[in-house]
N, C-alpha and C. Protein backbone atom coordinates (compact mmCIF):
# COMPACT_ATOMS: atom_id res chain seq x y z
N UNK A 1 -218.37 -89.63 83.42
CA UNK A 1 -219.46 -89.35 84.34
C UNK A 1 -219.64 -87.84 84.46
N UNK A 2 -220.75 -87.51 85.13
CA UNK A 2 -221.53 -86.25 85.13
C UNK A 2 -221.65 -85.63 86.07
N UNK A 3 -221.62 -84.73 87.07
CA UNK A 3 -222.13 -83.87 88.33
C UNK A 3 -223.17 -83.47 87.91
N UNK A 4 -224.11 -83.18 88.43
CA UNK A 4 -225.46 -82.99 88.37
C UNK A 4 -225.44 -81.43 89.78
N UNK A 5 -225.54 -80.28 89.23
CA UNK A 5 -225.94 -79.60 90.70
C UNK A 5 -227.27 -78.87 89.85
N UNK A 6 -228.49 -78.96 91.36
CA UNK A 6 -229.63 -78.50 90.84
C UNK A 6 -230.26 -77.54 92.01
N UNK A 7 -230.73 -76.20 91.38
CA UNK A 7 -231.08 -75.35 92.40
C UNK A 7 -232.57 -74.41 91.70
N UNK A 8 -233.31 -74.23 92.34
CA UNK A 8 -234.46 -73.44 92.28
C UNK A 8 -234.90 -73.86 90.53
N UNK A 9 -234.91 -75.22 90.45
CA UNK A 9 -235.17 -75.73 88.72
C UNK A 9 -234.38 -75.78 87.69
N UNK A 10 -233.22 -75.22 88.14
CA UNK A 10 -232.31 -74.84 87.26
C UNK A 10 -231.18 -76.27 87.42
N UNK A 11 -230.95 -77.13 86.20
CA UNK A 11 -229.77 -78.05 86.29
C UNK A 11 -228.32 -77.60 85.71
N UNK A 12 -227.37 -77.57 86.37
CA UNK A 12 -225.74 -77.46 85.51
C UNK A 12 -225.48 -78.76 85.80
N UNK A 13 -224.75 -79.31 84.67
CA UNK A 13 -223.98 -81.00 84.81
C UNK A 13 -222.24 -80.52 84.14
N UNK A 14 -221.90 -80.60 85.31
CA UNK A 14 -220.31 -80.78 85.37
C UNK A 14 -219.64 -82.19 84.39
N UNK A 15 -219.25 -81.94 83.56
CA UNK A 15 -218.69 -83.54 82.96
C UNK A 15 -217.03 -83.78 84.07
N UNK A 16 -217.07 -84.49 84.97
CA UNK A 16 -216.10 -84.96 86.05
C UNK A 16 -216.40 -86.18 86.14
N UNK A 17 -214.96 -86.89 86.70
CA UNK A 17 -215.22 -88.27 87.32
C UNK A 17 -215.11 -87.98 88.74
N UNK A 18 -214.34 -87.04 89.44
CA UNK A 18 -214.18 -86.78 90.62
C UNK A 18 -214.12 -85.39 90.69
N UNK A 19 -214.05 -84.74 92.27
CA UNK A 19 -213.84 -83.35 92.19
C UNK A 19 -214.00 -83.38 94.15
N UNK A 20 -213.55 -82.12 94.19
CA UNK A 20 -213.58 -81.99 96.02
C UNK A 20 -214.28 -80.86 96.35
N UNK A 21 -215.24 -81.11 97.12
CA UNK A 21 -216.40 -80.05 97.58
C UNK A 21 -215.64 -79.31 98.88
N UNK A 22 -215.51 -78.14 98.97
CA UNK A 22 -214.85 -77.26 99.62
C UNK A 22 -215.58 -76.08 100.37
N UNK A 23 -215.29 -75.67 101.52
CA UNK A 23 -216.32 -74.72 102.15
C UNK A 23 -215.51 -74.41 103.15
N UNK A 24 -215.84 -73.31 104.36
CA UNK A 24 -215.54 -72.46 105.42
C UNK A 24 -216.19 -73.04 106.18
N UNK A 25 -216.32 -73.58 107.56
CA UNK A 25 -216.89 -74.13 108.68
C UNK A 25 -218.03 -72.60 109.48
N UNK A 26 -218.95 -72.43 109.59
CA UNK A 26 -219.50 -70.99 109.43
C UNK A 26 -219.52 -70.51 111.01
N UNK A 27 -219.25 -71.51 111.93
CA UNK A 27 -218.29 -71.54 113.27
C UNK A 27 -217.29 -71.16 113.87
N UNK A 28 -216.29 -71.90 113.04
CA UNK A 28 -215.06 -72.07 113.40
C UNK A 28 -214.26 -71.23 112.83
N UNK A 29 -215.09 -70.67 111.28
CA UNK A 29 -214.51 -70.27 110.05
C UNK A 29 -213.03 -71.37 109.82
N UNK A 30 -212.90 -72.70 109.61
CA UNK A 30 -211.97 -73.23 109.36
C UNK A 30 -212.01 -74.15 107.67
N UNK A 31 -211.60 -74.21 107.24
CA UNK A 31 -211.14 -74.84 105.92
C UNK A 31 -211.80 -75.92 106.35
N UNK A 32 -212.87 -76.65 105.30
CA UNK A 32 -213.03 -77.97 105.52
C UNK A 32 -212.84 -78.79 103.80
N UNK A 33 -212.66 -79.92 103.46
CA UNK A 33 -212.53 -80.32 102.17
C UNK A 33 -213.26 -81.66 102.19
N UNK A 34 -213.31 -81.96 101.18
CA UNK A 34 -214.13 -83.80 101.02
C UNK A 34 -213.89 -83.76 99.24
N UNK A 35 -213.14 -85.21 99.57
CA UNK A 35 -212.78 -85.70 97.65
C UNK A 35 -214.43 -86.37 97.45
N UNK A 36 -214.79 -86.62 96.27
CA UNK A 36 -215.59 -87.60 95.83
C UNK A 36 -215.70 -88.08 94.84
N UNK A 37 -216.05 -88.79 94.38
CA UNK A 37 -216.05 -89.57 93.11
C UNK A 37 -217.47 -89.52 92.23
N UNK A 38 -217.76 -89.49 91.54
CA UNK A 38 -218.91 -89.74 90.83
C UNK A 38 -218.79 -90.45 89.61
N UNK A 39 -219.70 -91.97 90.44
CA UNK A 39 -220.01 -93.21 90.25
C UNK A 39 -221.14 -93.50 89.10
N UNK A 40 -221.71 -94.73 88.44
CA UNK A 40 -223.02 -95.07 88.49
C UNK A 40 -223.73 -95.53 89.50
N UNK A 41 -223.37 -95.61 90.24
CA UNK A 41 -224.09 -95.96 91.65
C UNK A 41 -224.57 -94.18 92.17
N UNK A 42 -224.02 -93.06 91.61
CA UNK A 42 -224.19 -92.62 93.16
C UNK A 42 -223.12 -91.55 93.34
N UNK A 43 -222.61 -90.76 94.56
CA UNK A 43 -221.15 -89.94 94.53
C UNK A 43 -221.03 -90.80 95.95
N UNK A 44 -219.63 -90.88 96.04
CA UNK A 44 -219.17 -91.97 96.64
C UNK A 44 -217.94 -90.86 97.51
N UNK A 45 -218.05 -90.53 98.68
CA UNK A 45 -216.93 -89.93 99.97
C UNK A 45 -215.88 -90.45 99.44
N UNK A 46 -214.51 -89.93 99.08
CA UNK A 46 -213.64 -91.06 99.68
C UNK A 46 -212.53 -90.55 100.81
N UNK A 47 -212.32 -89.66 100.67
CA UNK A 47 -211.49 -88.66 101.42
C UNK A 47 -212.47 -87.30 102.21
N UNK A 48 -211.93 -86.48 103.51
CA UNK A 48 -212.35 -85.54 104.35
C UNK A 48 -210.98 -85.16 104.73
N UNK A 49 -211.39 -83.48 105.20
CA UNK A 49 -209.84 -83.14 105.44
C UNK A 49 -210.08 -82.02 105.86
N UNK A 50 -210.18 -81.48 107.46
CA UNK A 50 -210.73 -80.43 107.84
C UNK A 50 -208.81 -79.83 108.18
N UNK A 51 -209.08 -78.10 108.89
CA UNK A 51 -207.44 -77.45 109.22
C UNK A 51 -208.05 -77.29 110.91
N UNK A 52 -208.59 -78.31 111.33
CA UNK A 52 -208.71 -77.91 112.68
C UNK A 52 -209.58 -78.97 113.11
N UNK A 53 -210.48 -78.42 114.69
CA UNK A 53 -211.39 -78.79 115.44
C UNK A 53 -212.21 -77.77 116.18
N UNK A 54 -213.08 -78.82 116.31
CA UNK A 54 -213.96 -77.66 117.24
C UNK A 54 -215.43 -77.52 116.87
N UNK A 55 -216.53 -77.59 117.49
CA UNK A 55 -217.87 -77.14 117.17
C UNK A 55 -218.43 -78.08 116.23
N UNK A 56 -218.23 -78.90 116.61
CA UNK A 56 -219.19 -79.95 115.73
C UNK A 56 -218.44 -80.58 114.39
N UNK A 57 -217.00 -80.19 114.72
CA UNK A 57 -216.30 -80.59 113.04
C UNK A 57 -214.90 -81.80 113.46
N UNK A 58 -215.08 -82.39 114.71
CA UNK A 58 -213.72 -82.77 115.37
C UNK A 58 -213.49 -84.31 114.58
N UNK A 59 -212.04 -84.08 113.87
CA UNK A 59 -212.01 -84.99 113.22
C UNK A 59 -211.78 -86.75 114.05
N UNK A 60 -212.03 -88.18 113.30
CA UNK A 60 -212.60 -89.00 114.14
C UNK A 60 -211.19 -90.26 114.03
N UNK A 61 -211.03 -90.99 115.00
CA UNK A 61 -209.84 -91.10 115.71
C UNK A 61 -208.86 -91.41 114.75
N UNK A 62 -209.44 -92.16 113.77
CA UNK A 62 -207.98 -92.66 112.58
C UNK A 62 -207.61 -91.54 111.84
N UNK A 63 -207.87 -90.10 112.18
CA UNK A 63 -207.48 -88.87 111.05
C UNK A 63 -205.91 -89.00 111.69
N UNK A 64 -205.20 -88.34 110.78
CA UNK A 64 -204.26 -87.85 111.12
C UNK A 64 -203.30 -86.88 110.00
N UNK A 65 -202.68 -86.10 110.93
CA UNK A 65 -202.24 -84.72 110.32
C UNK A 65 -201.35 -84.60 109.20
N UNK A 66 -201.90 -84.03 108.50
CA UNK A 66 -200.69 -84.12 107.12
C UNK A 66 -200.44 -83.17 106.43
N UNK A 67 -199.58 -82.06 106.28
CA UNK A 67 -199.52 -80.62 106.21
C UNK A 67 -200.59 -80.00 106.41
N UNK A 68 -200.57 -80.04 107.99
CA UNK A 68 -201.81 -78.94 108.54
C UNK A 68 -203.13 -79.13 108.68
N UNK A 69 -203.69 -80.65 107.49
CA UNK A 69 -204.97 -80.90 107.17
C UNK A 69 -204.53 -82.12 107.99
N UNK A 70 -205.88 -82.57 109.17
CA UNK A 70 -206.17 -83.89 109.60
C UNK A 70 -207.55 -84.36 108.46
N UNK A 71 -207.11 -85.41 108.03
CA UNK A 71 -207.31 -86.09 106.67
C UNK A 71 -207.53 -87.81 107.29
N UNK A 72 -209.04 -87.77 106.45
CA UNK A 72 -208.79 -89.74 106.42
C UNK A 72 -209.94 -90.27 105.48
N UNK A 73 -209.63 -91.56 105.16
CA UNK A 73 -210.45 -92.28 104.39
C UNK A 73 -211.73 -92.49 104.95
N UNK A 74 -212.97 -92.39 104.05
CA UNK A 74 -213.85 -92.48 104.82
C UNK A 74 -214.44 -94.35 104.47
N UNK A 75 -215.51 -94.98 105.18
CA UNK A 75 -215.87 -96.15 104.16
C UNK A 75 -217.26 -96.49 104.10
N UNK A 76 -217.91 -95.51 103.49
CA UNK A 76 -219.34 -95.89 103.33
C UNK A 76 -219.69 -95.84 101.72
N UNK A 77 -221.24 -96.23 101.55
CA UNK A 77 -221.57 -96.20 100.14
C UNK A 77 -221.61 -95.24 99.40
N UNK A 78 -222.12 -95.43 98.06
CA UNK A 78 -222.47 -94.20 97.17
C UNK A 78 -223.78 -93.63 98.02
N UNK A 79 -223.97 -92.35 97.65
CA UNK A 79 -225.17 -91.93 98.07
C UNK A 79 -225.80 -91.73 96.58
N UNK A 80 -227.29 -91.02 96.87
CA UNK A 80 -227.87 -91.19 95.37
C UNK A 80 -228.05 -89.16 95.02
N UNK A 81 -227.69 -88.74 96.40
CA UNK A 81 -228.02 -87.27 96.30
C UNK A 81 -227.24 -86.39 97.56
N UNK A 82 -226.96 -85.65 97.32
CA UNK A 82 -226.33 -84.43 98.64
C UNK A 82 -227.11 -83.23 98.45
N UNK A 83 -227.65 -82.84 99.18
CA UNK A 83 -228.53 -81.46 99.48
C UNK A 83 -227.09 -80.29 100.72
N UNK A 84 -227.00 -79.62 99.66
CA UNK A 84 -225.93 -78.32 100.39
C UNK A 84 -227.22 -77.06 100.69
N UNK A 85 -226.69 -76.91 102.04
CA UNK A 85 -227.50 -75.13 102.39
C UNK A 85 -226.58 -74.57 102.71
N UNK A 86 -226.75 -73.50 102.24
CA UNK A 86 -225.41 -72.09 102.86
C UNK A 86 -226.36 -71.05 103.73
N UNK A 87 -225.71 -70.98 104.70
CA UNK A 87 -226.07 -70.45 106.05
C UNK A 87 -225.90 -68.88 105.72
N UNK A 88 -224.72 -68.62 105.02
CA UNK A 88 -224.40 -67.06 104.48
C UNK A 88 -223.29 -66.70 105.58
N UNK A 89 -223.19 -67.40 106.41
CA UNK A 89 -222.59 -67.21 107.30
C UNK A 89 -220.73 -67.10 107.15
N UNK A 90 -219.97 -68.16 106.36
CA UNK A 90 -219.19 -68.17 105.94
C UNK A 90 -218.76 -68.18 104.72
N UNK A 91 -219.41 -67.92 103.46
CA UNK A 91 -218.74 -67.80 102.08
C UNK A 91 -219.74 -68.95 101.48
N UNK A 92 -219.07 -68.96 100.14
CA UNK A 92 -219.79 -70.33 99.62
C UNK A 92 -218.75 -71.82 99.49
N UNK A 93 -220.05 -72.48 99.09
CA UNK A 93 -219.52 -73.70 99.01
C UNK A 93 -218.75 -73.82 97.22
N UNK A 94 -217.71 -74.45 97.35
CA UNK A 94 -217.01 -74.27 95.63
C UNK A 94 -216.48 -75.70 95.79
N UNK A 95 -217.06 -76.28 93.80
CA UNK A 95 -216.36 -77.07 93.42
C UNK A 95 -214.88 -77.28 92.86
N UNK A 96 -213.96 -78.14 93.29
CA UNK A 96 -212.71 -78.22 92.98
C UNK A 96 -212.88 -79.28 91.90
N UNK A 97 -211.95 -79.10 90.89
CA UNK A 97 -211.54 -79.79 89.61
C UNK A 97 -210.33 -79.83 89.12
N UNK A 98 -209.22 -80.12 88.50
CA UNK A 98 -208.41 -79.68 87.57
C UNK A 98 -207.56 -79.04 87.86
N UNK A 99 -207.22 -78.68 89.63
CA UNK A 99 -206.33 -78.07 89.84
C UNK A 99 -207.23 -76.60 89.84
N UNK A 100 -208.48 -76.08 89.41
CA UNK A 100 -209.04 -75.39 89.75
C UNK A 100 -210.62 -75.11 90.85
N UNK A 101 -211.25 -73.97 91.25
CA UNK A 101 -212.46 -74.20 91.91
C UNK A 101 -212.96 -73.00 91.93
N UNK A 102 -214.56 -73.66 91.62
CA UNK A 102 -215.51 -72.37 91.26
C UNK A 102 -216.60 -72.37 92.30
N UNK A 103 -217.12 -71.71 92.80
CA UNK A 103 -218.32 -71.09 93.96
C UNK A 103 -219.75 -71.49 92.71
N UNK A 104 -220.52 -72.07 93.52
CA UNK A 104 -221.57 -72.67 93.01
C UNK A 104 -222.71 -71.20 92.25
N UNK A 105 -222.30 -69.78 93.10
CA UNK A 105 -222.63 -68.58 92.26
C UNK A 105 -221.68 -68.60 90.95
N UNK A 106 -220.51 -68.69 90.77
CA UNK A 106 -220.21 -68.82 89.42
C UNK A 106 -220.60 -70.02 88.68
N UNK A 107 -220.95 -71.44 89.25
CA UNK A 107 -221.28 -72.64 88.24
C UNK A 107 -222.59 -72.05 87.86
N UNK A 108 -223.63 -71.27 88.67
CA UNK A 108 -224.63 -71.04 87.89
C UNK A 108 -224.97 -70.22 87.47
N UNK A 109 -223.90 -69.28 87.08
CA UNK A 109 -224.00 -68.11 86.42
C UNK A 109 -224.74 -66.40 87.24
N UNK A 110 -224.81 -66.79 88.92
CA UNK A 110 -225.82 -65.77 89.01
C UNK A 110 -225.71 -66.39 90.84
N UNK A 111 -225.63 -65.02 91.79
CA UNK A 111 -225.70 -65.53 92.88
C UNK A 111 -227.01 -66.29 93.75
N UNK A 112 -226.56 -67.10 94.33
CA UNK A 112 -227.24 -68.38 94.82
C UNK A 112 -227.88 -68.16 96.29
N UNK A 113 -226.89 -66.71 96.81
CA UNK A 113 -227.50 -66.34 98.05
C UNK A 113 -227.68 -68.11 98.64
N UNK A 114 -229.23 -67.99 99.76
CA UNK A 114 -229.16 -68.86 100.58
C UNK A 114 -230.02 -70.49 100.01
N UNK A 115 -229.85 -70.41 98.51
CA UNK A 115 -230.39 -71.38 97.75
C UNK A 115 -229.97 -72.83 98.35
N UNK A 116 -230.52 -73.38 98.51
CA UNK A 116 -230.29 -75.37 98.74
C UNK A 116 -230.15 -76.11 96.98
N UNK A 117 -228.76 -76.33 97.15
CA UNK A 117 -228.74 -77.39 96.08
C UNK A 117 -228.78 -78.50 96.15
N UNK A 118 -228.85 -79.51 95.67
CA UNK A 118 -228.83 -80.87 95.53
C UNK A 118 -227.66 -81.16 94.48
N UNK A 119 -226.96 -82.06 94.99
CA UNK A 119 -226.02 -82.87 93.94
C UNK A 119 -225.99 -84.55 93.80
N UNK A 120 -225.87 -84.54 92.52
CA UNK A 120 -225.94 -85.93 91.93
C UNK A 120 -225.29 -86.11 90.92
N UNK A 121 -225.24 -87.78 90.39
CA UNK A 121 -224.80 -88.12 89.57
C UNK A 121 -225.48 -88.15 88.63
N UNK A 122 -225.33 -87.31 87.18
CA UNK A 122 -226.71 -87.12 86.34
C UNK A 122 -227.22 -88.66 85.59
N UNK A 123 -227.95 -88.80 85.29
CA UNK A 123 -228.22 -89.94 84.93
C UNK A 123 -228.17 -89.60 82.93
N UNK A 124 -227.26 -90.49 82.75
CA UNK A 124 -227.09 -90.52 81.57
C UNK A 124 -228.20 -91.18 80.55
């Protein structure tokens, strides 16, 4: 399977089956994480995992703490698309892979400033 991230016309397709979307809370400035999968259906939540609370990020009653990260399964469907905005406020948003993670200004070669991407599963 494929990641699909698309911004101002421009497509990059990640070849992944999974990967964890990662960002700064632009509030709280706190670590937030989310695993996902990418499905034929869709990218599919399966995991969330914030280093705190507070301001709109308070994790929901079945989390619980596990070196530092309150972490839990989530259980809803695939979605067919995620639209990310960066506020500028706290850093960027970066994809995790492989034990590594790149800022969506390096996946597209060129800074993204306050660009809205969309992510999907590319359609093969």
């Amino acid at each position: 399977m494929s990641l699909c991230l698309a911004s101002s016309g421009v497509v990059k397709a990640l070849t992944l089956a999974g990967f964890t979307l990662a960002w700064t809370h632009s509030v709280e400035k706190t670590a937030w994480q989310e695993d996902w999968r990418v499905t034929a259906d869709g990218l599919e939540l399966v995991q969330a995992r914030v280093r705190g609370s507070g301001a709109g990020m308070e994790p929901p009653p079945e989390a619980r703490l596990v070196d530092g990260w309150f972490q839990w399964q989530t259980q809803r469907g695939p979605l067919s698309r995620i639209v990310l905005a960066n506020s500028g406020a706290a850093g960027e948003w970066r994809i995790c892979a492989d034990g590594q993670c790149r800022t969506l200004s390096d996946i597209f070669g060129h800074d993204i400033g306050a660009a809205t991407i969309t992510m999907s599963a590319c359609s093969e």
